[in-house]
Protein backbone atom coordinates (compact mmCIF):
# COMPACT_ATOMS: atom_id res chain seq x y z
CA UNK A 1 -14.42 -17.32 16.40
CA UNK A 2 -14.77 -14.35 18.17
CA UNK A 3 -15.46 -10.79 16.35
CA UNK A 4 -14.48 -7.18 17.62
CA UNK A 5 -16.15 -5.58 15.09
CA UNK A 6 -19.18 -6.97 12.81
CA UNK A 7 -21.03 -4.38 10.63
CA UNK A 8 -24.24 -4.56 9.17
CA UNK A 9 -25.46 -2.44 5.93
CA UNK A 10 -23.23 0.17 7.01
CA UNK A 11 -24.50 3.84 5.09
CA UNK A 12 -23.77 7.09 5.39
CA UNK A 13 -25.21 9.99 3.20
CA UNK A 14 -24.40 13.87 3.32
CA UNK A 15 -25.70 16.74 1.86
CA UNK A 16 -23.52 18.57 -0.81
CA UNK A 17 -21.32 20.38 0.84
CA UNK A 18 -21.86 19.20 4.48
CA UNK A 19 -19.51 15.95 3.96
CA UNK A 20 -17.14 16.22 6.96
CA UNK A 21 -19.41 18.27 9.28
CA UNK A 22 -20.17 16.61 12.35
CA UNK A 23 -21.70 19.83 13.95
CA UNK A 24 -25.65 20.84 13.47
CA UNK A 25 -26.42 23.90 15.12
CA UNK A 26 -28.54 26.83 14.74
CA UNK A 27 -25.99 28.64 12.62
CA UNK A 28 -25.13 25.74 10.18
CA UNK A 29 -28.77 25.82 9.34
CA UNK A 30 -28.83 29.29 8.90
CA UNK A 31 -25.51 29.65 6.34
CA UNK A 32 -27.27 26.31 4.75
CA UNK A 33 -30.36 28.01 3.83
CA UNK A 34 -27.97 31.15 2.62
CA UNK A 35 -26.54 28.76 0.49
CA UNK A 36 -29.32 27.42 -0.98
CA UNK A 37 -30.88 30.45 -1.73
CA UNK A 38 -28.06 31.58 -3.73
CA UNK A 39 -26.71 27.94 -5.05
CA UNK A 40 -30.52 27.60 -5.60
CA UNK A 41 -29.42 23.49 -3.89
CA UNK A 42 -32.12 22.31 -1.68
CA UNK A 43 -31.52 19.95 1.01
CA UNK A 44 -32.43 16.95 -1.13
CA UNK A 45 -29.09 17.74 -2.71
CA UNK A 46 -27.39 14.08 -0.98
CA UNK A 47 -24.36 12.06 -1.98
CA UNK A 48 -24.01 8.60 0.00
CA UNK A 49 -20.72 8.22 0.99
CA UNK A 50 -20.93 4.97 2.22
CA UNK A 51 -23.78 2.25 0.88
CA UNK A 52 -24.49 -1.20 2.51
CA UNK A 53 -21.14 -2.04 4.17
CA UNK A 54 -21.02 -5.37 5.62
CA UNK A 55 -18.07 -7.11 6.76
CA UNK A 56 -16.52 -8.84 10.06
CA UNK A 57 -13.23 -8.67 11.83
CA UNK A 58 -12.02 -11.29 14.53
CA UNK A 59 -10.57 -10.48 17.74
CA UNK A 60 -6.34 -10.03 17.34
CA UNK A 61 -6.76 -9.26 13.64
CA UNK A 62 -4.87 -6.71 11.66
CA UNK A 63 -7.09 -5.35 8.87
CA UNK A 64 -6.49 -3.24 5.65
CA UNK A 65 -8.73 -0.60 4.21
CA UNK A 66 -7.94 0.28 0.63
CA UNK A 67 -9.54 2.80 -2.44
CA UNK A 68 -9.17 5.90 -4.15
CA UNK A 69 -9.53 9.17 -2.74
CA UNK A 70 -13.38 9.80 -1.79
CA UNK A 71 -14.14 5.39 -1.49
CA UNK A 72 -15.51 5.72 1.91
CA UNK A 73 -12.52 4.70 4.10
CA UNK A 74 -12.62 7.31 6.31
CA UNK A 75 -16.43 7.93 6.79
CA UNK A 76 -16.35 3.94 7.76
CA UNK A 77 -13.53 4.63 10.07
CA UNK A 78 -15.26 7.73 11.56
CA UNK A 79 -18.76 5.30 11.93
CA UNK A 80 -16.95 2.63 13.81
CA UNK A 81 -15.32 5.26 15.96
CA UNK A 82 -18.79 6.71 17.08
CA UNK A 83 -17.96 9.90 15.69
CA UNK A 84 -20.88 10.16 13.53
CA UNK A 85 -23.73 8.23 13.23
CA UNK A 86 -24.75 6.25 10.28
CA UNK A 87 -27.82 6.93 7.86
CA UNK A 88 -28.50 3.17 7.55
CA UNK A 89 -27.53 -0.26 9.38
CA UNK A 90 -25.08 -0.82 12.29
CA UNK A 91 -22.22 -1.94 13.99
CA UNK A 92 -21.87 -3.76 16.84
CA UNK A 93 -17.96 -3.18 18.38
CA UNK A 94 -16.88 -5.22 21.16
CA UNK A 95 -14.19 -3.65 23.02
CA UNK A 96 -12.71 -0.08 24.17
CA UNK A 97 -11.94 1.96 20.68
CA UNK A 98 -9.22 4.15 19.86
CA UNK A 99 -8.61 6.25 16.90
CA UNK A 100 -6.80 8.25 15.11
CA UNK A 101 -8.43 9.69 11.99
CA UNK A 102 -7.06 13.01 11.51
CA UNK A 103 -4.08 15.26 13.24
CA UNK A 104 -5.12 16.52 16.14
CA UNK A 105 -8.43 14.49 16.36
CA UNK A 106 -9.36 14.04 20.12
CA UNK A 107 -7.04 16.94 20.95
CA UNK A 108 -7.76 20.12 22.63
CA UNK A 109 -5.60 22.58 20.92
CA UNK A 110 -6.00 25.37 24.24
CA UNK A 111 -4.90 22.18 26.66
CA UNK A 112 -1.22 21.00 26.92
CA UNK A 113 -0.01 18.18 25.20
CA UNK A 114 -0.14 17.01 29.25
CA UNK A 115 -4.04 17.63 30.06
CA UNK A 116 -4.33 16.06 26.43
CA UNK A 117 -2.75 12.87 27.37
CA UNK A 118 -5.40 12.69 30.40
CA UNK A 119 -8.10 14.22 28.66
CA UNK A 120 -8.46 11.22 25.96
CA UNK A 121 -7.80 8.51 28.07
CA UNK A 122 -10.95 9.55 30.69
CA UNK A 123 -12.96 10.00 26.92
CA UNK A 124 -11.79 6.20 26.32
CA UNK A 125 -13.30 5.33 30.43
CA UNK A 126 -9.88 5.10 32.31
CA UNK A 127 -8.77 6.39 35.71
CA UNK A 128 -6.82 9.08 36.89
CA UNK A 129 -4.18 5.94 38.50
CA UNK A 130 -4.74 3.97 35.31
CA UNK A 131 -3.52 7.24 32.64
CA UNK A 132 -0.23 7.44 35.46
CA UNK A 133 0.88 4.56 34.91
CA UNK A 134 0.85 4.73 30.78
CA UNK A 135 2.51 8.20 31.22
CA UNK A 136 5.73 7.72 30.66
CA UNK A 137 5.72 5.56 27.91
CA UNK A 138 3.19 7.52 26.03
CA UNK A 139 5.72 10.59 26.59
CA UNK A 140 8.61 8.54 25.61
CA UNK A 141 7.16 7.03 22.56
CA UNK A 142 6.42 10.08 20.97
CA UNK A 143 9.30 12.28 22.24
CA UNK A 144 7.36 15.08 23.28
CA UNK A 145 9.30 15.60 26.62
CA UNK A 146 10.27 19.05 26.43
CA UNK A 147 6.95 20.15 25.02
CA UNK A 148 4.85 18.34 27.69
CA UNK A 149 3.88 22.02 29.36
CA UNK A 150 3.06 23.49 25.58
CA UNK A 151 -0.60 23.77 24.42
CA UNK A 152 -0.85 21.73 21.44
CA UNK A 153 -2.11 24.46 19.18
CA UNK A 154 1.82 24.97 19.18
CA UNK A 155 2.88 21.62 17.92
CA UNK A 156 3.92 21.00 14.65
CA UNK A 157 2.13 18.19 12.40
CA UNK A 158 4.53 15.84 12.94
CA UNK A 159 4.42 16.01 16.69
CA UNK A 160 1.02 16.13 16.98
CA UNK A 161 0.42 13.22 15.41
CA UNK A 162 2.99 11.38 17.58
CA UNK A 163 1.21 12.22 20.31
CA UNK A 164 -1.68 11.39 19.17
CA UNK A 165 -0.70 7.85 18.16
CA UNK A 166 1.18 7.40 21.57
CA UNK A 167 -1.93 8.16 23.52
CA UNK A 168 -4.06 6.06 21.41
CA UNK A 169 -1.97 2.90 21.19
CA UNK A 170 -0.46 2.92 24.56
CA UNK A 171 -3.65 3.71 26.14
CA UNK A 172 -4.78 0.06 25.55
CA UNK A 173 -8.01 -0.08 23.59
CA UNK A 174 -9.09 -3.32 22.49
CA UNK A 175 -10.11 -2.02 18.86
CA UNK A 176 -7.39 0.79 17.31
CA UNK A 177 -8.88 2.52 14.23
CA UNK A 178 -5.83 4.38 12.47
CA UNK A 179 -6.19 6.43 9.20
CA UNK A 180 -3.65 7.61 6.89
CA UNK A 181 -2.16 10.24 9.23
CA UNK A 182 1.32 8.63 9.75
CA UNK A 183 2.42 9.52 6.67
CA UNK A 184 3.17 12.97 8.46
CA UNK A 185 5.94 11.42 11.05
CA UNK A 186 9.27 10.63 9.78
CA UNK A 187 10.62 7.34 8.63
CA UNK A 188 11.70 6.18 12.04
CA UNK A 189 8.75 7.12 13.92
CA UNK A 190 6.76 5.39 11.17
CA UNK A 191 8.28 2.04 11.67
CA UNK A 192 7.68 2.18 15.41
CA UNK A 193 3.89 2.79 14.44
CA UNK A 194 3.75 -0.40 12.24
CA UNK A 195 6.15 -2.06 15.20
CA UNK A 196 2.98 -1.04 17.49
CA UNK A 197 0.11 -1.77 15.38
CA UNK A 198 1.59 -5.43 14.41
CA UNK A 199 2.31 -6.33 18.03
CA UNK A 200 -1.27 -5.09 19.40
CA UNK A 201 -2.84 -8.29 16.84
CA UNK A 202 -0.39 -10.70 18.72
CA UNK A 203 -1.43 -9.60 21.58
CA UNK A 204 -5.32 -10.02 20.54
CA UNK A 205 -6.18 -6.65 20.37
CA UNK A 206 -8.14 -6.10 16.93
CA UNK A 207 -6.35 -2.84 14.50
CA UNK A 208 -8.30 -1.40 11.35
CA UNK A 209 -5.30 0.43 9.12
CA UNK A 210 -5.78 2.99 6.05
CA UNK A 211 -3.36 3.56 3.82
CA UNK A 212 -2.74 4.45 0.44
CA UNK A 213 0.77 2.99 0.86
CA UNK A 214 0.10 -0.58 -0.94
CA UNK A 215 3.76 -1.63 0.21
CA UNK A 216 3.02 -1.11 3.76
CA UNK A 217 -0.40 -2.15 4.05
CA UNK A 218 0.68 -5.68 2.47
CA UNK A 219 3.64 -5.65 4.93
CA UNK A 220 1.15 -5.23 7.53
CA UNK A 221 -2.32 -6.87 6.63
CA UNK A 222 -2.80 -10.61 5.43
CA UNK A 223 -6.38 -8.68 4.96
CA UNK A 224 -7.69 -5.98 2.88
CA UNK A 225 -11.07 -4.74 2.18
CA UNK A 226 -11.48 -2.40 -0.93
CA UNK A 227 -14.02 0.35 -0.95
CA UNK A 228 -15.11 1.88 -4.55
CA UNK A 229 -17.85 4.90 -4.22
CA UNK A 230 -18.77 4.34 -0.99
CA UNK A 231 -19.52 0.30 -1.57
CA UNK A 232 -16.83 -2.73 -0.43
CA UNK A 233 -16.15 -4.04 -3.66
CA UNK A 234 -13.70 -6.87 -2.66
CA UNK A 235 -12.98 -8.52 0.66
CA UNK A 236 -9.93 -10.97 0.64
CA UNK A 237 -6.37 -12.06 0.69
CA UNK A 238 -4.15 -8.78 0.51
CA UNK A 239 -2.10 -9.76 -2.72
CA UNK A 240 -6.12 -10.78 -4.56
CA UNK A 241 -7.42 -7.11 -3.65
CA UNK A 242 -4.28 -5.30 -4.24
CA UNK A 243 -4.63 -6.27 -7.66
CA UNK A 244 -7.69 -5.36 -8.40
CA UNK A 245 -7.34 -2.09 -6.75
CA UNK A 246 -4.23 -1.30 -9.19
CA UNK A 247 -6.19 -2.83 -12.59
CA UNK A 248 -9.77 -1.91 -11.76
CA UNK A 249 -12.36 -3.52 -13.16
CA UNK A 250 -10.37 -4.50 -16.50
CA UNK A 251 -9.04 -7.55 -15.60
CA UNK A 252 -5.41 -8.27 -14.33
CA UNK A 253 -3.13 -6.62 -16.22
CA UNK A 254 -0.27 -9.25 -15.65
CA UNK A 255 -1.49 -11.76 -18.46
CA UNK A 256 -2.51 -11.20 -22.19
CA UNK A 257 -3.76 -12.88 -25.12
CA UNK A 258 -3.71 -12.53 -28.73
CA UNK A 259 -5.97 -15.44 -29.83
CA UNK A 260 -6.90 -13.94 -33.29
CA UNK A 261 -3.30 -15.02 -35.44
CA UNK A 262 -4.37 -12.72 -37.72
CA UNK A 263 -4.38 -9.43 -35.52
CA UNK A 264 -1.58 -10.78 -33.21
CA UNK A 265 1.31 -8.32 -32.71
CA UNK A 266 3.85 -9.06 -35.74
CA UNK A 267 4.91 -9.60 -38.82
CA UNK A 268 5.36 -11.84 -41.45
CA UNK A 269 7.90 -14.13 -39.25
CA UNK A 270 6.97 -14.72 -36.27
CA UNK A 271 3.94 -13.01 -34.17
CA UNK A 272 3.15 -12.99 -30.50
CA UNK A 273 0.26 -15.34 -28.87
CA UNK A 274 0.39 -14.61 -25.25
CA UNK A 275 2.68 -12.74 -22.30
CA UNK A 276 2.23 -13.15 -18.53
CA UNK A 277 4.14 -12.57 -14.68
CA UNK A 278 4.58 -15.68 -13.28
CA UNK A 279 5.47 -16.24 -9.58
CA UNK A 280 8.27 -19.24 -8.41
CA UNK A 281 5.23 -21.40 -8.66
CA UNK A 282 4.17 -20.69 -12.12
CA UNK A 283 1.32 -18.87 -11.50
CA UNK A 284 -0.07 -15.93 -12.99
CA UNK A 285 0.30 -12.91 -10.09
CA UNK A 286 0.62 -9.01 -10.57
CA UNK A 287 1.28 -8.86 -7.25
CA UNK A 288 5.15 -10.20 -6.44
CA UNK A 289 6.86 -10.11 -3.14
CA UNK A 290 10.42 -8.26 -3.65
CA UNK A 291 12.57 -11.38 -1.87
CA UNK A 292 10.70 -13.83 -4.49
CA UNK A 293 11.82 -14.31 -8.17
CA UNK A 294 9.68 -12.92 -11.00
CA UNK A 295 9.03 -14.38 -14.74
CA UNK A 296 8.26 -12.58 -17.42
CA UNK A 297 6.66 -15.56 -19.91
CA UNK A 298 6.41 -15.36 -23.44
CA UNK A 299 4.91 -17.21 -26.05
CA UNK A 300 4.78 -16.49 -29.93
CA UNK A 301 4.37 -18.22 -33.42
CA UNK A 302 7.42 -18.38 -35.55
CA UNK A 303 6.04 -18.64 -39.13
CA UNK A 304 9.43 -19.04 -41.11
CA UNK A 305 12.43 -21.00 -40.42
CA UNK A 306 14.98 -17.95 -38.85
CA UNK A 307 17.01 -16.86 -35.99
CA UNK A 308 15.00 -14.95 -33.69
CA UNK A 309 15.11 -14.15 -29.66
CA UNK A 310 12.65 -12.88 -27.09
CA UNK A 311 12.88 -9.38 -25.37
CA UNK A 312 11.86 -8.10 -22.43
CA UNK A 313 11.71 -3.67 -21.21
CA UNK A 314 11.18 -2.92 -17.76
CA UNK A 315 9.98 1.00 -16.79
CA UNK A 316 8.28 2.13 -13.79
CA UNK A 317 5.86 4.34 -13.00
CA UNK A 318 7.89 7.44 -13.28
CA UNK A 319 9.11 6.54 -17.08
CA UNK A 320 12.44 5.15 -15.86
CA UNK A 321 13.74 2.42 -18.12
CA UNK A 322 15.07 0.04 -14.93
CA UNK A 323 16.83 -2.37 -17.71
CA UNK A 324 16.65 -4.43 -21.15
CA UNK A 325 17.15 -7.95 -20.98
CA UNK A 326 17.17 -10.87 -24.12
CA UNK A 327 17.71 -14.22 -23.93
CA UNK A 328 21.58 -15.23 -24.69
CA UNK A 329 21.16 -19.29 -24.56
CA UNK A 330 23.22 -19.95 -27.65
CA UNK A 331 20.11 -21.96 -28.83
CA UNK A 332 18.38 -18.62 -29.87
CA UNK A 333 21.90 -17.88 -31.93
CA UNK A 334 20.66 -20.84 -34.94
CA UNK A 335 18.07 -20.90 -37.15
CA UNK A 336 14.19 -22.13 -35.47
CA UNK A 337 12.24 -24.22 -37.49
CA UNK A 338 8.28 -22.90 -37.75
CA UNK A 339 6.01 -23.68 -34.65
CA UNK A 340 5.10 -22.23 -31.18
CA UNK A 341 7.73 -20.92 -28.40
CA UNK A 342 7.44 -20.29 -25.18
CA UNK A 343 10.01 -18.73 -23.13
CA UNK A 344 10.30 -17.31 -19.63
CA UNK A 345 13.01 -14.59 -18.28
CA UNK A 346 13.46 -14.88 -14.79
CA UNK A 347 14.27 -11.82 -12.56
CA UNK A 348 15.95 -13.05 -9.07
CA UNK A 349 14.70 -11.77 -6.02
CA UNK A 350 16.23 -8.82 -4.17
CA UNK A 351 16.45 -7.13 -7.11
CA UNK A 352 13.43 -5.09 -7.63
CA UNK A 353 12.49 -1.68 -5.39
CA UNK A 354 8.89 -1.76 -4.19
CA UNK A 355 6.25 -0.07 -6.65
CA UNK A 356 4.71 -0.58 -10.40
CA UNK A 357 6.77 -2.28 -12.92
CA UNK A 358 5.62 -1.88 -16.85
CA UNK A 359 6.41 -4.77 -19.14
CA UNK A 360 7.51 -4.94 -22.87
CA UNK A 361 7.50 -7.62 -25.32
CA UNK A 362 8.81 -8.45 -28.17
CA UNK A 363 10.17 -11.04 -30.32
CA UNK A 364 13.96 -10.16 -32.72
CA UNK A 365 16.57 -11.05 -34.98
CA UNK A 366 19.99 -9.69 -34.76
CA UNK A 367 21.45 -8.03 -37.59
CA UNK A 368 25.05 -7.56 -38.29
CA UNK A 369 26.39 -4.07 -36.64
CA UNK A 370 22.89 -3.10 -36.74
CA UNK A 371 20.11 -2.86 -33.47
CA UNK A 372 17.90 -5.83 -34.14
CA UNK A 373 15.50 -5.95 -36.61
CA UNK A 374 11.79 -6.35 -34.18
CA UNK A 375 9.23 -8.79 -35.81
CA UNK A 376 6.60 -8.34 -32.69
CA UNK A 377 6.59 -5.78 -30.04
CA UNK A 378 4.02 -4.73 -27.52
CA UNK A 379 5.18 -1.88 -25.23
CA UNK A 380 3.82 -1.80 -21.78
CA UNK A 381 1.90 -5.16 -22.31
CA UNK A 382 2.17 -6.71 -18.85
CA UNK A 383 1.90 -4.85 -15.15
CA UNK A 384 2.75 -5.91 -11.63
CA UNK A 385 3.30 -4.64 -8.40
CA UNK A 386 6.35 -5.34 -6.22
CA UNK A 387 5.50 -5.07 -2.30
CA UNK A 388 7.71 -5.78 0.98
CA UNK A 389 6.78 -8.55 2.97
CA UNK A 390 8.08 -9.82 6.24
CA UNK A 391 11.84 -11.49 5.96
CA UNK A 392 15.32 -10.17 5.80
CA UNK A 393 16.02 -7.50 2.96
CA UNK A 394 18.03 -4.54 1.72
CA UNK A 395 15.67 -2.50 3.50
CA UNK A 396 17.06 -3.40 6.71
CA UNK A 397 15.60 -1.39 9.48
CA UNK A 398 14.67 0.99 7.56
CA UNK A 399 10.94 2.22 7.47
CA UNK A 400 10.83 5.02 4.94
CA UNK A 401 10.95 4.80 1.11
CA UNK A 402 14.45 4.08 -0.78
CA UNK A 403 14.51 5.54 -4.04
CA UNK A 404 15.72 4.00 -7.50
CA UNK A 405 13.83 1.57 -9.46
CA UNK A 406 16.23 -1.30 -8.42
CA UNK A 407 17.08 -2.29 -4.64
CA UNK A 408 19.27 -5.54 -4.56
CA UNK A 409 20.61 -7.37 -1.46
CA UNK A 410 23.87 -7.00 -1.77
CA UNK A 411 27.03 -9.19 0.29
CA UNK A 412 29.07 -6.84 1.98
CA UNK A 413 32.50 -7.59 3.74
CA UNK A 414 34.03 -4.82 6.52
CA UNK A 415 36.45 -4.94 8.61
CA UNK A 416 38.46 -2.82 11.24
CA UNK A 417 41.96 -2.33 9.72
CA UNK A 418 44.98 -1.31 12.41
CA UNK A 419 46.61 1.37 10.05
CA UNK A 420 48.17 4.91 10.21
CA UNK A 421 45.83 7.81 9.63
CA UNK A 422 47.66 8.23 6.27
CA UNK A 423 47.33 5.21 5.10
CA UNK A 424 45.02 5.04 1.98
CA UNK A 425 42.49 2.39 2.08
CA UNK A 426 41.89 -0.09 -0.86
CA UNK A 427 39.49 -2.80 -1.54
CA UNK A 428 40.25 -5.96 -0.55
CA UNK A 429 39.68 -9.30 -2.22
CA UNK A 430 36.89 -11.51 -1.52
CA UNK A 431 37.74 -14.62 0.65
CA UNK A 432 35.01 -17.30 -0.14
């Protein structure tokens, strides 16, 4: 197997306050030693913001970068773009890079969005004839044409980073390096982006991604590295280091236990033992794929004979209750003798929007004209994430986020109806 990009005990450390500088000139010593005289910080002040990064990506391969604000993404991206140098190790690249790291990186804000165009691809080694004949669709893919003539220190955010993009994907580098800066274009230009950066891996071309989007970046990237202060912390399949990003170091979130019977959640008649997400397969996941059905499992003790049912909550992240559910099998409507239950509610695919789903538990018994009386409950005892994958969905081809906590497939019928203009339209029957 060949490798673009193989780094080697990757570091990077910065003095406080220096962390995005790459300038060192007579004058940034000079306000540094101001600084430290009235700070009283001396220049063994340091911070590493990146610590023994090692890690290997094949030719053609499509690779995620996940972490938290301040994790080191972008200092690694800016490394393997040659922008700065690292304190420590190395990486050897094989192949023409091209990034984009920040809006406007690369770009001469004086120079037209023109001389731009030509400017970065003789920075990236290509001819004069070889920039001509990428013009057009560089100009067309961002839709800059009536601002071609216009010095870029006059574009707005969003077209400057089209621009940027265009140049750098179009301009055929065998390595593109892409940080979180697309979140600036709109929806549409967006899913052209992930259009590009998808086809440049089939076409063997090697893309590193950023993105605090975990929906996207699992649409896009079988593989995700996770940085945590400045060290990779996981290195795997994306669904694996998704969840760990979301739980931390606690342990996955989508399974508990209550082995002690006498702490359990409960009461007197029956107490819970154990809740988990289950994929199709059975298997314990927090990460689910939206066209994929989800279960909710529950097990729990009944200690006297009684009528009892399982429950389930779902909320997301924003406090939304997306709906109740309990289990109506007319089973659960007589009396259970004592013993252990387990019981799964399954939640179809295409029915879930993309994000953080909280789970409650619990365990009832109805009473007459009354809510039902709760023997065991556990509020927000289980979480998963629900991501977009590749496949037909209600998304369509749509690339930009669709609100609501629920987001179902739904079968529509149309059709074109010969009427008069004032002729009210009604809902017609469905023909199976």
């Amino acid at each position: 197997m060949m490798f673009s990009i193989s780094a080697h005990g990757l570091a990077k450390q910065y003095r406080i306050g220096q962390m995005h500088s790459s300038i060192d000139t007579l004058r940034d010593h000079l306000v540094h030693g101001l600084r430290t005289l009235r700070t009283g910080r001396t220049k063994r002040e340091t911070i590493w913001a990146l610590r023994d990064v090692s890690f290997e990506v094949a030719e053609g391969e499509v690779l995620g970068i996940i972490g938290r604000n301040g994790a080191g993404k972008t200092t690694l991206l800016r490394l393997l773009s040659r922008i700065t140098e690292p304190t420590a190790g190395y990486a050897d690249i094989r192949g023409r890079v091209g990034s984009l790291l920040e809006v406007g990186t690369g770009f001469h804000q004086e120079l037209t969005g023109r001389e731009n165009i030509f400017l970065n691809g003789a920075i990236l080694g290509m001819g004069h004839s070889e920039i001509q004949r990428k013009f057009d669709e560089i100009v067309e893919f961002a839709g800059v044409e009536k601002f071609l003539d216009t010095p870029v220190k006059r574009y707005s955010s969003g077209m400057t980073v089209r621009l940027a993009f265009s140049v750098a994907a179009h301009l055929e580098p065998e390595i593109l390096l892409v940080d979180e800066v697309l979140a600036v274009g709109d929806a549409e230009f967006q899913k052209r982006c992930l259009g590009k950066m998808e086809s440049f891996g089939q076409s063997g071309r090697t893309v590193l991604f950023v993105s605090h989007s975990m929906p996207t970046i699992a649409r896009l990237c079988p593989r995700l590295l996770l940085l945590d202060r400045g060290r990779l912390v996981e290195d795997g399949p994306a669904e694996h280091v998704i969840g760990r990003y979301l739980h931390g170091d606690l342990g996955t979130s989508a399974r508990r236990v209550w082995r002690d019977h006498d702490s359990a959640p409960g009461d007197d008649w029956a107490r819970l033992r154990s809740a988990r997400i289950v994929d199709a397969s059975g298997d314990t996941s927090d990460v689910v794929d939206v066209s994929e059905p989800v279960g909710v499992e529950i097990a729990f003790d009944l200690l006297r004979r009684e009528v009892v049912f399982p429950w389930i909550d779902l909320v997301d992240e924003r406090g939304t209750l997306v709906f109740s559910a309990m289990d109506t099998n007319p089973v659960w409507t007589e009396a259970r003798d004592p013993g252990r239950y387990v019981t799964t509610a399954w939640i179809p695919e295409h029915l879930l929007n993309e994000g953080t789903l909280h789970v409650s538990v619990s365990v009832k018994s109805p009473l007459l004209g009354r809510k039902p009386w709760r023997h065991a409950e556990v509020e927000s005892a289980l979480t998963f994430h629900v991501v977009e994958r590749e496949g037909p969905t209600a998304r369509g081809a749509f690339a930009g986020r669709i609100g609501g906590p629920v987001r179902p497939l739904l079968r529509w019928t149309s059709e074109a109806l010969d009427v008069e203009d004032d002729t009210p339209l009604v809902a017609r029957p469905r023909s199976d």
